[in-house]
C-alpha atoms as a PDB file:
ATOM      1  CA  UNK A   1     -55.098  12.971 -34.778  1.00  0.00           C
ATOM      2  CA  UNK A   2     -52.328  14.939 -33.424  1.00  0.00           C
ATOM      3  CA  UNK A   3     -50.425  17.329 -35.911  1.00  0.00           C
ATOM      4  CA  UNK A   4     -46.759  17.326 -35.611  1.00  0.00           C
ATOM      5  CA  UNK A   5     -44.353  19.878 -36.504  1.00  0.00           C
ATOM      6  CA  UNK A   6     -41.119  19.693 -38.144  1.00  0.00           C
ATOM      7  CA  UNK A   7     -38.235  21.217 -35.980  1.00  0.00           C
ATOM      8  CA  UNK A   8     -36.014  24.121 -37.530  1.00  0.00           C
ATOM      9  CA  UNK A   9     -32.464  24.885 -36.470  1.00  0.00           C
ATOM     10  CA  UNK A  10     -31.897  27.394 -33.718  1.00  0.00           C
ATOM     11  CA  UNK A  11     -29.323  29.667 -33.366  1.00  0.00           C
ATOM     12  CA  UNK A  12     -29.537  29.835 -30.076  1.00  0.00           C
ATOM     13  CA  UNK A  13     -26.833  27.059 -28.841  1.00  0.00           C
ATOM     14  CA  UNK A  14     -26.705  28.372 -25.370  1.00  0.00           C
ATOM     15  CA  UNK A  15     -30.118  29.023 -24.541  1.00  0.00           C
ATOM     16  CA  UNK A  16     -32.643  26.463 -25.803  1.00  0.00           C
ATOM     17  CA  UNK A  17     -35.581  27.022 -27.581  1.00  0.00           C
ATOM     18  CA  UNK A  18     -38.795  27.636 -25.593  1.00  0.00           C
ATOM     19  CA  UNK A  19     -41.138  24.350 -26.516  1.00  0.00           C
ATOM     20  CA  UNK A  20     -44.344  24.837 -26.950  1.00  0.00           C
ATOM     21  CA  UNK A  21     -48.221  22.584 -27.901  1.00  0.00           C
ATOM     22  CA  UNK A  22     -51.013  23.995 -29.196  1.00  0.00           C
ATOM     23  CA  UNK A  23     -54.615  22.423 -28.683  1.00  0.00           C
ATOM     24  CA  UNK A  24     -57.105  23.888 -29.673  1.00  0.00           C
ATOM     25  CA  UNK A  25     -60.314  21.604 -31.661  1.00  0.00           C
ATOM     26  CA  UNK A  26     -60.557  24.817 -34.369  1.00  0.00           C
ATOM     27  CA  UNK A  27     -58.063  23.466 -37.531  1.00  0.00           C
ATOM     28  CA  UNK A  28     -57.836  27.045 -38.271  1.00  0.00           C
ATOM     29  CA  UNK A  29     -56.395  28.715 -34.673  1.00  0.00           C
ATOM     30  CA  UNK A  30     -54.650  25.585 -34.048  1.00  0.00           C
ATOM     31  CA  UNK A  31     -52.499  25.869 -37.096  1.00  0.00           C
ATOM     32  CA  UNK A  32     -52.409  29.255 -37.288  1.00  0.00           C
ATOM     33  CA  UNK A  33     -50.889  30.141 -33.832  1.00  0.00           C
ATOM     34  CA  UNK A  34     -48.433  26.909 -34.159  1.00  0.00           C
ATOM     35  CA  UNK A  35     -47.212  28.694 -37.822  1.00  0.00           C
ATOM     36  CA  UNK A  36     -46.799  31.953 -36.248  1.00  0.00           C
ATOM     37  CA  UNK A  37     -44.760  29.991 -33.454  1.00  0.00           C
ATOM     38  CA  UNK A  38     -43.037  28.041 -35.315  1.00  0.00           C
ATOM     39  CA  UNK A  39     -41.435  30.640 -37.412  1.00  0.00           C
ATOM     40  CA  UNK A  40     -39.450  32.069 -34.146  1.00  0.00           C
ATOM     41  CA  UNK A  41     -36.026  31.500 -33.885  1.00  0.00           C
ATOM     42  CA  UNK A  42     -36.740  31.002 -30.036  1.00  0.00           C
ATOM     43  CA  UNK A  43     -40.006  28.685 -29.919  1.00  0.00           C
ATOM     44  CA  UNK A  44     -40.251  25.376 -31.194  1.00  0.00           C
ATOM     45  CA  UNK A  45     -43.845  23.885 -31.979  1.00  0.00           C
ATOM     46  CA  UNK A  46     -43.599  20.253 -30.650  1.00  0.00           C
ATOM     47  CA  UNK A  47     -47.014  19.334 -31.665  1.00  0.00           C
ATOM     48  CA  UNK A  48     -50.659  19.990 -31.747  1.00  0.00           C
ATOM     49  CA  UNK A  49     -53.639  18.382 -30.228  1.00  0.00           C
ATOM     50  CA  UNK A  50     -57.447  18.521 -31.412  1.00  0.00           C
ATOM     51  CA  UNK A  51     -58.850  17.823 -28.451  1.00  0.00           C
ATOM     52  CA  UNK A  52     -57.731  17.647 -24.410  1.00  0.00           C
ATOM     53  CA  UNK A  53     -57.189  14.270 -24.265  1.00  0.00           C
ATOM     54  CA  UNK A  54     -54.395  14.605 -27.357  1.00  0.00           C
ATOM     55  CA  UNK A  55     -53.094  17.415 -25.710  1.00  0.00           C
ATOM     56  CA  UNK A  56     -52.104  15.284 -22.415  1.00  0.00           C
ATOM     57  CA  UNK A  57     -50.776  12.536 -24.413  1.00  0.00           C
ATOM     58  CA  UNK A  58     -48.589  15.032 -26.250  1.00  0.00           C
ATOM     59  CA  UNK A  59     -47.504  17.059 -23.485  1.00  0.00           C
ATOM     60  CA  UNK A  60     -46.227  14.260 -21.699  1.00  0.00           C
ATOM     61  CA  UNK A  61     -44.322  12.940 -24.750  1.00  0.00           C
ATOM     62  CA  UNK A  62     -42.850  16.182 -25.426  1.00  0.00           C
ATOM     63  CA  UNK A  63     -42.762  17.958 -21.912  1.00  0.00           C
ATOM     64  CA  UNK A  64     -42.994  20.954 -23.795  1.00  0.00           C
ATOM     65  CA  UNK A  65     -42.306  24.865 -21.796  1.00  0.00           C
ATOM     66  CA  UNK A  66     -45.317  26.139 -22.484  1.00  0.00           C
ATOM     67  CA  UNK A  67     -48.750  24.684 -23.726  1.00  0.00           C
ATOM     68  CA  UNK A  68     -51.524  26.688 -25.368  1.00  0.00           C
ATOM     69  CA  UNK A  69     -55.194  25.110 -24.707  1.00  0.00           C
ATOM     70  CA  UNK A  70     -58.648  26.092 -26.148  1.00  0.00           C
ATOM     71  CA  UNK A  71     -60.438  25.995 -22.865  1.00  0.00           C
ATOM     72  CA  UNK A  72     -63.929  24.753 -24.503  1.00  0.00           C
ATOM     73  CA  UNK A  73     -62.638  21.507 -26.221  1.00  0.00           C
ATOM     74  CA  UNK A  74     -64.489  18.168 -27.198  1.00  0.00           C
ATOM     75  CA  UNK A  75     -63.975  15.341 -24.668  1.00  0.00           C
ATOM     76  CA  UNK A  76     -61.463  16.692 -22.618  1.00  0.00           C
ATOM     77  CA  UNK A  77     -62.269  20.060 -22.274  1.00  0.00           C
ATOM     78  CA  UNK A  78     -59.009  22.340 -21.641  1.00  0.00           C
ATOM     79  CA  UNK A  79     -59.188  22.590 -17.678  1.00  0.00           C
ATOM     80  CA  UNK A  80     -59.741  19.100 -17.134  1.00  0.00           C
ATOM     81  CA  UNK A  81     -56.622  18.760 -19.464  1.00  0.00           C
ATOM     82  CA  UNK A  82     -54.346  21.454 -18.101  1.00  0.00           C
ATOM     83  CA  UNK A  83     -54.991  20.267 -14.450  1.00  0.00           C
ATOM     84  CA  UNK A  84     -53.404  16.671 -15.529  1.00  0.00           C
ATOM     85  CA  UNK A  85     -50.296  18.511 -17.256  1.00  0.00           C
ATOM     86  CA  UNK A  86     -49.645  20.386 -14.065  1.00  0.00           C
ATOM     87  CA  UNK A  87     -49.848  17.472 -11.843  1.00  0.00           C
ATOM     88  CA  UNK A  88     -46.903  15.719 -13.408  1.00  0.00           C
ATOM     89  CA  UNK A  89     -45.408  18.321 -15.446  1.00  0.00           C
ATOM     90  CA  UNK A  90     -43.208  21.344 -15.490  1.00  0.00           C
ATOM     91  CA  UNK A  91     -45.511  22.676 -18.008  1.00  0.00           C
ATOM     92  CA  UNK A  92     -46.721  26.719 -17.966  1.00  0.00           C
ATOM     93  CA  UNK A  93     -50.187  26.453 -19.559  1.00  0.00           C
ATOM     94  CA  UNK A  94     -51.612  29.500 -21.374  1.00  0.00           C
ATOM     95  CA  UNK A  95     -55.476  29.280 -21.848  1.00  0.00           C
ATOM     96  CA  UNK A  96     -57.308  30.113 -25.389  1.00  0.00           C
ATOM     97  CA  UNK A  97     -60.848  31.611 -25.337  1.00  0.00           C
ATOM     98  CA  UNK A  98     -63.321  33.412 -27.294  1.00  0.00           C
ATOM     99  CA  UNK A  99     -64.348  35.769 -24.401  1.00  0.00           C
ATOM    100  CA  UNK A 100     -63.032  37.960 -21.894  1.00  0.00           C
ATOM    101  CA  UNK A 101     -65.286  37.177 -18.807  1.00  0.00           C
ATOM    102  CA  UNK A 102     -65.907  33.366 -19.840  1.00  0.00           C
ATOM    103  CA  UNK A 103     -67.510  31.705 -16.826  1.00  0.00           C
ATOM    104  CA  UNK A 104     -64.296  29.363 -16.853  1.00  0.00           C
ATOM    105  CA  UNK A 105     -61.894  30.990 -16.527  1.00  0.00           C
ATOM    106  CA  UNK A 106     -62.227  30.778 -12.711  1.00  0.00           C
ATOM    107  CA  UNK A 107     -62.230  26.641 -13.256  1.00  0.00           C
ATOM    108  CA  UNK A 108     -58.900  27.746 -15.345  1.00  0.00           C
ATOM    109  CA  UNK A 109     -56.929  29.497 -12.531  1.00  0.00           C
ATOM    110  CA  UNK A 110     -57.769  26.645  -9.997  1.00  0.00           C
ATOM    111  CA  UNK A 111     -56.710  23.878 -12.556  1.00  0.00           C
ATOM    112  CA  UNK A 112     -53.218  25.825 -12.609  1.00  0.00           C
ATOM    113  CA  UNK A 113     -53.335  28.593 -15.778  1.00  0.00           C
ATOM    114  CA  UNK A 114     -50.652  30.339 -16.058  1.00  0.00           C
ATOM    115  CA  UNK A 115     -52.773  33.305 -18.199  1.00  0.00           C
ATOM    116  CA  UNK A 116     -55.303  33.833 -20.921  1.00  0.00           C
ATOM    117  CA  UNK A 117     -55.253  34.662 -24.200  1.00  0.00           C
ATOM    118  CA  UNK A 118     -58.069  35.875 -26.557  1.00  0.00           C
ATOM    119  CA  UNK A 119     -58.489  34.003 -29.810  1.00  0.00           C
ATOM    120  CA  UNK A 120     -58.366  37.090 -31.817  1.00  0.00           C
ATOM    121  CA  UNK A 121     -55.063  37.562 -30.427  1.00  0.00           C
ATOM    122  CA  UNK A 122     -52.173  39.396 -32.544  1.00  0.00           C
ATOM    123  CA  UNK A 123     -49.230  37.635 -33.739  1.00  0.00           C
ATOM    124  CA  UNK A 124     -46.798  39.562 -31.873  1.00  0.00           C
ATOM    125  CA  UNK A 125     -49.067  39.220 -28.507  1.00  0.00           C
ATOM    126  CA  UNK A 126     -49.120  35.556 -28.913  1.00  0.00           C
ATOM    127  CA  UNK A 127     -45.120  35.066 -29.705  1.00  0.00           C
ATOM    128  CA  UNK A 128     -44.825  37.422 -26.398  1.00  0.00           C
ATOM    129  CA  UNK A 129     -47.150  35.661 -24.071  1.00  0.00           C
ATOM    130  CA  UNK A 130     -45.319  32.944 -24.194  1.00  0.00           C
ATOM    131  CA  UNK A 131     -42.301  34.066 -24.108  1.00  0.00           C
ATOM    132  CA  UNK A 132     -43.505  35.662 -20.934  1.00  0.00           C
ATOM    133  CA  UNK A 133     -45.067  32.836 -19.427  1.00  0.00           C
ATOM    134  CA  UNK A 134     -41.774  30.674 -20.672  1.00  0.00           C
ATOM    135  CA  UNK A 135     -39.617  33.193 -17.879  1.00  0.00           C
ATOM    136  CA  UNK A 136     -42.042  32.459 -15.207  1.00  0.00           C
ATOM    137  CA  UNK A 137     -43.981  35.554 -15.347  1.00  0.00           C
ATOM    138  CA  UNK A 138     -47.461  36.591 -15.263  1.00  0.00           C
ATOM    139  CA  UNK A 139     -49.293  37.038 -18.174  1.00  0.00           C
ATOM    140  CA  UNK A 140     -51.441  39.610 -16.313  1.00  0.00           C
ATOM    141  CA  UNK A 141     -50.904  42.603 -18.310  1.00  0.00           C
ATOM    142  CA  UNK A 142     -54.616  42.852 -19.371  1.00  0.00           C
ATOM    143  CA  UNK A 143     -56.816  44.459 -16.663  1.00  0.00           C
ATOM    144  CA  UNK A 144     -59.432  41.798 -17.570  1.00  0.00           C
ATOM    145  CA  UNK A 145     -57.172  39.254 -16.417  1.00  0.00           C
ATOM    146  CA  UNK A 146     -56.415  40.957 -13.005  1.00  0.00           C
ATOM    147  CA  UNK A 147     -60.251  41.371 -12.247  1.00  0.00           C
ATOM    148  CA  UNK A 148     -60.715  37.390 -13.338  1.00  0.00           C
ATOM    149  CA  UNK A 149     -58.607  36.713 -10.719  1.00  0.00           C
ATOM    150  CA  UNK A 150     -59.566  39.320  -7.802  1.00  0.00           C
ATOM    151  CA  UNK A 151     -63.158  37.213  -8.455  1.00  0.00           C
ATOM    152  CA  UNK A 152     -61.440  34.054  -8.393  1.00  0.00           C
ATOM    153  CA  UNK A 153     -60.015  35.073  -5.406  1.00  0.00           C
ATOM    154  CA  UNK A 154     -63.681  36.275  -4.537  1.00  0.00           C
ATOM    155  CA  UNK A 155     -65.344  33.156  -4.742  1.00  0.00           C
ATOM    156  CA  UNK A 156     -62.609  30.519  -3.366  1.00  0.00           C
ATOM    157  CA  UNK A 157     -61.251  32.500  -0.716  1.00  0.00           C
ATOM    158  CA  UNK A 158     -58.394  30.475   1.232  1.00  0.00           C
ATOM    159  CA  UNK A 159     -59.102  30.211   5.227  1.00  0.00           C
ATOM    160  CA  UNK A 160     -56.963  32.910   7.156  1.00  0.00           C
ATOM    161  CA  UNK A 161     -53.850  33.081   6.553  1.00  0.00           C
ATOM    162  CA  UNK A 162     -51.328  30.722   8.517  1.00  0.00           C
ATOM    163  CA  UNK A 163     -49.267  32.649  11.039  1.00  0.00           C
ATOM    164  CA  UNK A 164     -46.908  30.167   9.894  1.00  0.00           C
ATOM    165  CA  UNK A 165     -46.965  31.498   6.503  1.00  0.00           C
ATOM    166  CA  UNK A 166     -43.098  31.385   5.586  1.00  0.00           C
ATOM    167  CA  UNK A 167     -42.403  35.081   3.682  1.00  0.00           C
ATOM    168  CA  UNK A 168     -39.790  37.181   5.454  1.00  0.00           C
ATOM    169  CA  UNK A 169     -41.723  40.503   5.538  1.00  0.00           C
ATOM    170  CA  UNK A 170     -39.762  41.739   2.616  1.00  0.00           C
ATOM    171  CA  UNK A 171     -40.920  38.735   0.334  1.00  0.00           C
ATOM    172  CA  UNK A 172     -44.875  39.070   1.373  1.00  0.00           C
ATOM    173  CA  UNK A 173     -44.076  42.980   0.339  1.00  0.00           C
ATOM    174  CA  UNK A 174     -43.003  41.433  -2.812  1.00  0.00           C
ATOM    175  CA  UNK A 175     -45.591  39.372  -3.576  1.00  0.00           C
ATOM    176  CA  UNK A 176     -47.828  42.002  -2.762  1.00  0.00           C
ATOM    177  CA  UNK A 177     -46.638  43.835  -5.090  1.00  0.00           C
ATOM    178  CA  UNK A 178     -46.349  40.947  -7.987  1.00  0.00           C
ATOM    179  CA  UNK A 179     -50.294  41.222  -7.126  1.00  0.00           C
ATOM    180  CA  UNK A 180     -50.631  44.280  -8.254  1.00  0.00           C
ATOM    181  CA  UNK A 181     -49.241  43.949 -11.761  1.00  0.00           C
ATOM    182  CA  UNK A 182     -45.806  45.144 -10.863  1.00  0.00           C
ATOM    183  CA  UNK A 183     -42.693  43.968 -13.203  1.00  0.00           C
ATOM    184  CA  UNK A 184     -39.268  43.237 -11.379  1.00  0.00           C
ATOM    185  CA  UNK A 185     -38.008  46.498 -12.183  1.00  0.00           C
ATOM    186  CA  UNK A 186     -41.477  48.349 -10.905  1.00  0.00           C
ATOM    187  CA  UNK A 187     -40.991  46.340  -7.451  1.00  0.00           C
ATOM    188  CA  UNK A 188     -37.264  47.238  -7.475  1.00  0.00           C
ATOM    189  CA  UNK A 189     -37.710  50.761  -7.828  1.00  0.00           C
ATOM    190  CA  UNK A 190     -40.772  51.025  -5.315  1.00  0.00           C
ATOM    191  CA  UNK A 191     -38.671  48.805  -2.615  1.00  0.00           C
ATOM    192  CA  UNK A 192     -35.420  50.650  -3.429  1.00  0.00           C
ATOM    193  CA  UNK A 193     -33.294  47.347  -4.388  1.00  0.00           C
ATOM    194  CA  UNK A 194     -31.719  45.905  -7.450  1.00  0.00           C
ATOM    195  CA  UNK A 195     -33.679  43.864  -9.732  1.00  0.00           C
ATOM    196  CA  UNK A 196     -31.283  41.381  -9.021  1.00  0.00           C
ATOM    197  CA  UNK A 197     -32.486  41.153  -5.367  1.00  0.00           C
ATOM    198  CA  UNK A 198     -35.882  41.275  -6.296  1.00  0.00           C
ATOM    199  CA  UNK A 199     -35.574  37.928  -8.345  1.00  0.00           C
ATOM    200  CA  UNK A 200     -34.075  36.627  -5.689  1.00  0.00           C
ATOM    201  CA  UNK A 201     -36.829  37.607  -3.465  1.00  0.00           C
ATOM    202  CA  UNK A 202     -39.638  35.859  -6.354  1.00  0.00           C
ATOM    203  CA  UNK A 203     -37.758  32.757  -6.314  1.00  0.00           C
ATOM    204  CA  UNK A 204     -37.738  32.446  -3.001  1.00  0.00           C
ATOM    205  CA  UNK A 205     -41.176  32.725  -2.581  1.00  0.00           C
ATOM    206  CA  UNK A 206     -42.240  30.793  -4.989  1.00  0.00           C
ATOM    207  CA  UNK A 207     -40.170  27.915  -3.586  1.00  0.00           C
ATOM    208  CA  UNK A 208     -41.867  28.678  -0.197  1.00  0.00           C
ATOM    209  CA  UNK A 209     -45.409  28.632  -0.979  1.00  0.00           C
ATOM    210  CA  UNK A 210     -44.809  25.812  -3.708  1.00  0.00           C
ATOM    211  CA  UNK A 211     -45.924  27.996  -6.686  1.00  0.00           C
ATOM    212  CA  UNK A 212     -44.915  27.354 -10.095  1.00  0.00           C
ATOM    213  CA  UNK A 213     -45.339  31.041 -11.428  1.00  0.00           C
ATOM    214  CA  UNK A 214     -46.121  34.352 -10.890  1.00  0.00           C
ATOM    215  CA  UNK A 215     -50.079  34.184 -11.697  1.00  0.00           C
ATOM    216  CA  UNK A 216     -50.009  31.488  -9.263  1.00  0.00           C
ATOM    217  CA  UNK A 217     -48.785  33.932  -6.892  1.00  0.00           C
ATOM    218  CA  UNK A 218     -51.140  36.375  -7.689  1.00  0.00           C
ATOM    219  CA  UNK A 219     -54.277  34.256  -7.509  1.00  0.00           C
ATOM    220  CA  UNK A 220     -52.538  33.226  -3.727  1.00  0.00           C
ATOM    221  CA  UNK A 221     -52.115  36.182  -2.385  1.00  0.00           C
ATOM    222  CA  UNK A 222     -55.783  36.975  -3.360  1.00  0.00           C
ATOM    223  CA  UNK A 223     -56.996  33.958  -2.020  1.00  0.00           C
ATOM    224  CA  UNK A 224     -54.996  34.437   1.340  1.00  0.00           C
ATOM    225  CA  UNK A 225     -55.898  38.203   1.369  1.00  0.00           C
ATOM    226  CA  UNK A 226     -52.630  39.798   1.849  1.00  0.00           C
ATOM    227  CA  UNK A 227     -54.463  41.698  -1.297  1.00  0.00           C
ATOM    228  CA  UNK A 228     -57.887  42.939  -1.354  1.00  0.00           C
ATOM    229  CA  UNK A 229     -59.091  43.019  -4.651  1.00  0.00           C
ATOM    230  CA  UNK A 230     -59.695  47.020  -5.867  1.00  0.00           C
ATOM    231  CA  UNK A 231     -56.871  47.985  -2.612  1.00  0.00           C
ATOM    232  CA  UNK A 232     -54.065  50.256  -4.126  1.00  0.00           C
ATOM    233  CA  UNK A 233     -52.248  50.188  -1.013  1.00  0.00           C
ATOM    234  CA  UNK A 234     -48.820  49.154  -1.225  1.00  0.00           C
ATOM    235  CA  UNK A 235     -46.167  48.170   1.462  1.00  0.00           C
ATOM    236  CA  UNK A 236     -44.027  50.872   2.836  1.00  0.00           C
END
């Protein structure tokens, strides 16, 4: 049965709490990470799920920002489920696993993951990562994650790229450089813009190429090979 959470106040009147869902079919994780959660004055728990199936139902009750999901889950496993959240759903998914190099994680990043965590995750990494993933960003910071998806990219490479593609050459310099791990402020300072204009630039993009976030951009511009996984080449 789903576990619900009670809401607590915010005092953050102009800028609402991030919403989040936990699923997860471990009583223990799942109510630990909704506690530590909970207890921000920024995130609000909507809900938990034991299983993928719950975790559907719930996030389309709730529509929550961000939704965590165990990737190995009875039933429903956690791909199947975050693949039907992102078809209809503004939802950033964040996936849960016990290890590193799971075999899945590839079926993750196609199903739409917006980034993994491990289970033995600290509090303050957790509350972070999805704040993180809340603002659109990658949750790419571990170098695990970046060679996950250079495989990814590996094993479902996209045909060549369209010579339609529809990046100015400043944007696909960009996203390059999103694929390499860079923050705004990195990109801004290697381009020699504002972080302003470099947002700008993301958006844009992302609009373009219909991505939702910026590990969706990453695993593209693998796929598409503007990025060559191991290349530390970087536009001029």
């Amino acid at each position: 049965m789903t576990d619900h959470l009670t809401d607590h106040p915010t005092d953050h009147p102009t800028s609402p709490a991030t919403t989040v869902i936990v699923a997860d079919d471990q009583p223990v994780v799942r109510r630990a990470f909704a506690a530590i959660l909970d207890a921000q004055p920024d995130i609000t728990v909507a809900g938990t799920a034991a299983d993928g199936a719950e975790a559907v139902r719930l996030a389309r009750e709730t529509r929550p920002d961000v939704a965590l999901v165990d990737i190995r889950m009875p039933g429903m496993d956690g791909i199947e489920a975050v693949r039907r959240m992102v078809a209809d759903l503004p939802t950033r998914p964040i996936m849960i696993t016990t290890f590193d190099l799971d075999d899945y994680v590839y079926d993750a990043l196609a199903a739409g993951a917006s980034g993994f965590l491990l289970k033995d995750v600290t509090a303050a990494s957790l509350v972070e990562a999805v704040r993180v993933v809340a603002r659109g960003e990658a949750l790419l910071a571990p170098k695990v994650t970046r060679r996950l998806i250079a495989e990814f990219a590996r094993q479902r490479r996209r045909p060549a790229r369209s010579e339609s593609t529809p990046l100015t050459p400043r944007e696909s310099d960009v996203l390059s450089l999103i694929a390499r791990g860079m923050s705004n402020a990195e990109i801004a300072a290697r381009l020699v813009v504002s972080e302003h204009t470099v947002k700008t630039h993301v958006a844009r993009l992302l609009a373009k190429l219909g991505l939702r976030d910026r590990t969706q951009a990453v695993v593209y511009a693998y796929e598409t090979g503007l990025v060559q996984a191991g290349s530390r080449d970087s536009p001029a």
